[in-house]
Protein backbone atom coordinates (compact mmCIF):
# COMPACT_ATOMS: atom_id res chain seq x y z
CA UNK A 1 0.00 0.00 0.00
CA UNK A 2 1.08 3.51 -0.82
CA UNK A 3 0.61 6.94 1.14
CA UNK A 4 1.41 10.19 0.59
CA UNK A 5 2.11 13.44 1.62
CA UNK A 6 4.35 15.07 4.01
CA UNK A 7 2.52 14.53 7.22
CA UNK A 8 1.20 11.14 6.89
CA UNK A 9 4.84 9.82 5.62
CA UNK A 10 6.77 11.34 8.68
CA UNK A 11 4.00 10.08 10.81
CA UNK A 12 4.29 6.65 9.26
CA UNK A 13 8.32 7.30 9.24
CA UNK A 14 8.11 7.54 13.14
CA UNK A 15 5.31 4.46 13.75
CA UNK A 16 7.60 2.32 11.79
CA UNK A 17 5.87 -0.30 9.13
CA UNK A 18 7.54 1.53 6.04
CA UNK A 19 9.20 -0.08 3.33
CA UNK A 20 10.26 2.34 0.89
CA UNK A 21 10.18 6.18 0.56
CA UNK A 22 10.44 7.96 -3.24
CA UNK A 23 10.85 11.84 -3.58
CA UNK A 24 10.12 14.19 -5.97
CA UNK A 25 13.34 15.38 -7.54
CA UNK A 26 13.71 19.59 -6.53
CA UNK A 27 11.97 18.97 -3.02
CA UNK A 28 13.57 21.07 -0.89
CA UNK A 29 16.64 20.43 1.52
CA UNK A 30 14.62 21.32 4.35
CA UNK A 31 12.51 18.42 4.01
CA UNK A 32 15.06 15.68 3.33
CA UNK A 33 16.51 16.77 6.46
CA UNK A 34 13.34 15.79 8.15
CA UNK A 35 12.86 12.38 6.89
CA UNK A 36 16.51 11.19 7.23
CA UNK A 37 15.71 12.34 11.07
CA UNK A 38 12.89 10.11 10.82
CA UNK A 39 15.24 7.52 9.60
CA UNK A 40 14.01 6.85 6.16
CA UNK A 41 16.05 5.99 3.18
CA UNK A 42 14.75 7.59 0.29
CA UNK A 43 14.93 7.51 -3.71
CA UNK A 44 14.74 10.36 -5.35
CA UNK A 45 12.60 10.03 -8.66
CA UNK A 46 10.65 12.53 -11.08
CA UNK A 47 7.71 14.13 -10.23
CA UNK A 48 5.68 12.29 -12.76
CA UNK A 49 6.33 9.03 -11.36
CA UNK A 50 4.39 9.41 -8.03
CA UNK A 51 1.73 11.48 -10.16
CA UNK A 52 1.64 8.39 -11.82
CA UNK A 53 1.86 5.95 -8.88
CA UNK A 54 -0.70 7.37 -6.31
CA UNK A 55 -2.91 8.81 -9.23
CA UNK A 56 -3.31 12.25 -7.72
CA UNK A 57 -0.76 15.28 -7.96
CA UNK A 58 -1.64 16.26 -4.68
CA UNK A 59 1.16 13.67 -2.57
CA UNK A 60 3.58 17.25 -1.94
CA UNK A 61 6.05 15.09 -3.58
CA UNK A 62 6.79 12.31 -1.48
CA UNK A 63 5.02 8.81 -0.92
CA UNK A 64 5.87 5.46 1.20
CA UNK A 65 5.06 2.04 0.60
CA UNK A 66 3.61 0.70 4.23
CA UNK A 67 3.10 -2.67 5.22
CA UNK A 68 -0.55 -3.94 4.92
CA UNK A 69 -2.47 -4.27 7.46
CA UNK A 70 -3.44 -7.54 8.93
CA UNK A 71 -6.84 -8.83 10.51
CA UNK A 72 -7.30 -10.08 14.52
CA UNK A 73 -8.76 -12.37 15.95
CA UNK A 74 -12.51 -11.97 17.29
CA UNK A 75 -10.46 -12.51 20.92
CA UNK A 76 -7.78 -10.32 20.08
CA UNK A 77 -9.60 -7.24 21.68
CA UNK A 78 -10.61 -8.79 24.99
CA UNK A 79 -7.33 -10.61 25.18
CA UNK A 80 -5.56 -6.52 25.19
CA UNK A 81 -8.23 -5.82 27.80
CA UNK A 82 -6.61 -9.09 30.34
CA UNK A 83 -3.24 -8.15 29.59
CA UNK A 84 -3.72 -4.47 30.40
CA UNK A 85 -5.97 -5.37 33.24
CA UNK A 86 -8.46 -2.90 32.35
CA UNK A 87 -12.23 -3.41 32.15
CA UNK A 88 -12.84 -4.01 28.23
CA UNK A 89 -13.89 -1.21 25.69
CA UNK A 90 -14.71 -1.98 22.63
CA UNK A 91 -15.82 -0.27 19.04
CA UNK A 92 -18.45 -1.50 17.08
CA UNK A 93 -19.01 -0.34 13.60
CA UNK A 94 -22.16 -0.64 11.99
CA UNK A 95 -22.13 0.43 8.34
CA UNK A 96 -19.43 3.12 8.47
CA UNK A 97 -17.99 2.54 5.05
CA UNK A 98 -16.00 5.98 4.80
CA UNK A 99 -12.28 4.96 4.94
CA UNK A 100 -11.61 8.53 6.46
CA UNK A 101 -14.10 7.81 9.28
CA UNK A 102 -12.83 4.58 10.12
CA UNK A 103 -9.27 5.34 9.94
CA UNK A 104 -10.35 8.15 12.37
CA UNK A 105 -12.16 6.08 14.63
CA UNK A 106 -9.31 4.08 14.78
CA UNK A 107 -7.21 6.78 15.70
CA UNK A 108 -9.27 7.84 18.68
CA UNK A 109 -10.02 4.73 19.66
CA UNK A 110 -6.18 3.74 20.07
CA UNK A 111 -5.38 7.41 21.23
CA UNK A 112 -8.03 6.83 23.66
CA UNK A 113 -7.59 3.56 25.11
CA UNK A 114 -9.90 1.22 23.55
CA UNK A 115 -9.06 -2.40 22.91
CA UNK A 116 -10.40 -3.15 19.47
CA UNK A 117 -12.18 -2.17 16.50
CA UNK A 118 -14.98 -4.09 15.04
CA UNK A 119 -16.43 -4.07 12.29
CA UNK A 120 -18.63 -6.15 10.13
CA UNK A 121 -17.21 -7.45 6.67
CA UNK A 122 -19.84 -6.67 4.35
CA UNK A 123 -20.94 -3.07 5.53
CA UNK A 124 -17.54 -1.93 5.87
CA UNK A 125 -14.75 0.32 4.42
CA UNK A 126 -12.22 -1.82 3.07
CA UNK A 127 -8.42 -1.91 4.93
CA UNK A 128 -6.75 0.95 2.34
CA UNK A 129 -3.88 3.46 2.88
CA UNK A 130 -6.47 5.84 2.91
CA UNK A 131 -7.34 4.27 6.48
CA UNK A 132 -3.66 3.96 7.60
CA UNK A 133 -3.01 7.20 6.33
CA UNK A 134 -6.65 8.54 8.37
CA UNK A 135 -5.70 7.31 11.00
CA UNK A 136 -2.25 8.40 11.63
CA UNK A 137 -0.33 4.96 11.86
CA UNK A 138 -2.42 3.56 14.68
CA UNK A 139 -4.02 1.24 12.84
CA UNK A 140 -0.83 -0.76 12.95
CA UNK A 141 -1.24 -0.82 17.02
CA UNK A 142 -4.57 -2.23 17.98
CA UNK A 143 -6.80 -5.17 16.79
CA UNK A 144 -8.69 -4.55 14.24
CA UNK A 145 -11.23 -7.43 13.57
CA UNK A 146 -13.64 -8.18 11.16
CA UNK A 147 -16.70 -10.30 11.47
CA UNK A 148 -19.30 -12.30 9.07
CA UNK A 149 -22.24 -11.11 11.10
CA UNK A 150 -22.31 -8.38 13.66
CA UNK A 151 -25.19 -9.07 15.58
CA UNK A 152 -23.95 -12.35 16.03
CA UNK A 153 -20.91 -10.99 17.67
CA UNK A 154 -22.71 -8.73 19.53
CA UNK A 155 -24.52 -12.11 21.23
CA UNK A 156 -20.88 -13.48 21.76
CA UNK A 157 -19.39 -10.93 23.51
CA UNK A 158 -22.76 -10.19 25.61
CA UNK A 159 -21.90 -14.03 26.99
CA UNK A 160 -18.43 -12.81 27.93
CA UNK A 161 -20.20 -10.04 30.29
CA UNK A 162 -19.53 -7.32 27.81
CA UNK A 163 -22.32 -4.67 27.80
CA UNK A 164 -23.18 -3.36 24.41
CA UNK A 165 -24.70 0.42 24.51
CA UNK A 166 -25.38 1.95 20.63
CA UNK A 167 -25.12 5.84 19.65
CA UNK A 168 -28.59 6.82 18.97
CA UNK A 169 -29.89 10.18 17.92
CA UNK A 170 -33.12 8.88 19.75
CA UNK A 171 -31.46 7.15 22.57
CA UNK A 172 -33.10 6.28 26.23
CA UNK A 173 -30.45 8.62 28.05
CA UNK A 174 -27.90 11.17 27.74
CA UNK A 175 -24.11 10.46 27.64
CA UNK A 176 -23.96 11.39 31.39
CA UNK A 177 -26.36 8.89 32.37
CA UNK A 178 -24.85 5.62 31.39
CA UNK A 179 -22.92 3.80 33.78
CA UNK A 180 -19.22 3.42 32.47
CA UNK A 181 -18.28 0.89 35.00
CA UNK A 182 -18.28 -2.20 33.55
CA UNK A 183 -16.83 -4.08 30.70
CA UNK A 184 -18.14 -1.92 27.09
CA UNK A 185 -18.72 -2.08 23.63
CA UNK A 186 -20.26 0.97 21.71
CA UNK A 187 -21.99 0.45 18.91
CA UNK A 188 -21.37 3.78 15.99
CA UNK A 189 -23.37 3.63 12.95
CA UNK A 190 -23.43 5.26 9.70
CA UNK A 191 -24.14 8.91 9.04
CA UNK A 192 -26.70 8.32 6.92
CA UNK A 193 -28.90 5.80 8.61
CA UNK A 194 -27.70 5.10 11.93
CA UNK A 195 -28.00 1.82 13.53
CA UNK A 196 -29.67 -1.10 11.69
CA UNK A 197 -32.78 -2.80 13.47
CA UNK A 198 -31.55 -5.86 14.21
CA UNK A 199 -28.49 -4.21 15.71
CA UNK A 200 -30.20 -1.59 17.42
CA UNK A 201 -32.43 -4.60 19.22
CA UNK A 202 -29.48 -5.97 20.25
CA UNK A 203 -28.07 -3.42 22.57
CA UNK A 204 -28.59 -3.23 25.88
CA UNK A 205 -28.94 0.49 25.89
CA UNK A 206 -29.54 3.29 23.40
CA UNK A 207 -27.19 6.52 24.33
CA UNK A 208 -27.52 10.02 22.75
CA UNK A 209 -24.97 12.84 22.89
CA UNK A 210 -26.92 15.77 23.60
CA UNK A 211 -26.43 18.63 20.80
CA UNK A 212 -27.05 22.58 21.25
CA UNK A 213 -26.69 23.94 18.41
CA UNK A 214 -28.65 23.90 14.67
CA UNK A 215 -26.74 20.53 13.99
CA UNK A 216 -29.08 17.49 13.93
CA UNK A 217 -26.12 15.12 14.15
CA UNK A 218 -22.25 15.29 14.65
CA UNK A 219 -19.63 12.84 11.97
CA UNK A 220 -19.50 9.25 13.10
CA UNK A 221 -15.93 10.00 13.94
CA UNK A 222 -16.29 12.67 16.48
CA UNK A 223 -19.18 11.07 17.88
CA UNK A 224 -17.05 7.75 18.26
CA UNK A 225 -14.54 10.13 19.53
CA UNK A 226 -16.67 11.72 22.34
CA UNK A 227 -18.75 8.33 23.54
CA UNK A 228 -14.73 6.76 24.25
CA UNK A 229 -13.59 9.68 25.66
CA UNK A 230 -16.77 10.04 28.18
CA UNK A 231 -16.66 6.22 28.99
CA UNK A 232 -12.99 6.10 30.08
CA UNK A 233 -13.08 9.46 31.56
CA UNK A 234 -15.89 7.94 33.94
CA UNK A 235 -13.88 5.15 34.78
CA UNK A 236 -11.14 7.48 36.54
């Protein structure tokens, strides 16, 4: 997989995972100096070729081949959750299918503490460098699993104790409300149509964020964002 420009590559440059760098010939000293402090060996190349590799002219004139990412195991996030000896807190995705939304969800939700991402593998954005390069390398440092059927998880990991409450435009309490302390997964939908039925009836609890302002509903990433942030803020 390729990514590119300046910021994602020194990011990647400093989370490790990259194979090869390629520069634009004529990018300035100033820059070179920056990845070779990030450790990269680089190949200088014409412009035209990373036009020509990453399809866009827009890469600032530098791109990285990154490893690819790999699948976990269902267990893999509950397994982080032992060794850390923390109460488990999952992610859920149901139907987010923007590879910027999920890379960003996966970049709070490793920021943030979480254990796992989860997603289902029809109604899904596919792994890309668009979601490596979203979200900002730490997709290479916590399970991210994918699953045939996610209500069918959601039954599995309810037998393990886990408590499963859903973002909900319409939900039964406010963010404050919920009770944090106990193992978690929340459930984010998509933007456009929220949570399916059958998912919806399988939470134990429907949570809204309360809004203030003329916005009906906030991006599935900064409401993912917020809902970790409040549940491991309530654990403290």
């Amino acid at each position: 997989m390729w990514i590119y420009g300046r910021n994602p590559v020194l990011e990647a440059l400093r989370e490790g995972g990259v194979r090869r760098v390629l520069v634009a010939r004529g990018v300035e000293r100033k820059f070179l100096k920056k990845l070779e402090a990030a450790g990269a060996v680089y190949e200088l190349v014409p412009r035209i070729e990373l036009d020509r590799l990453v399809r866009t002219t827009r890469h600032q004139g530098v791109v990285a081949e990154i490893r690819e990412l790999t699948l976990a195991e269902p267990e893999a996030p509950l397994r982080l959750a032992a060794k850390r000896g923390e109460k488990p807190l999952l992610v859920l995705l149901d139907g987010v299918t923007d590879p910027r939304n999920y890379g960003a969800i996966i970049r709070s939700a490793e920021a943030l503490g979480a254990h796992g991402v989860v997603s289902e593998s029809r109604r899904s954005a596919p792994l890309s460098a668009v979601v490596v390069k979203a979200s900002a390398g730490a997709a290479y440092h916590l399970p991210l699993v994918r699953v045939p059927n996610l209500p069918r998880y959601i039954e599995e990991i309810k037998k393990n104790g886990i408590w499963v409450y859903g973002l909900a435009a319409e939900g039964e309490v406010e963010l404050a409300e919920a009770d944090y302390d106990r193992p978690l997964a929340w459930v984010i939908g998509s933007e456009g149509s929220g949570l399916r039925r059958l998912v919806r009836e399988k939470c134990d609890l429907l949570v809204r964020i309360p809004l203030s302002g003329k916005t009906e509903s906030l991006n599935a990433a900064v409401a993912a964002g917020i809902a970790i942030h409040w549940a491991q803020a309530s654990r403290m």
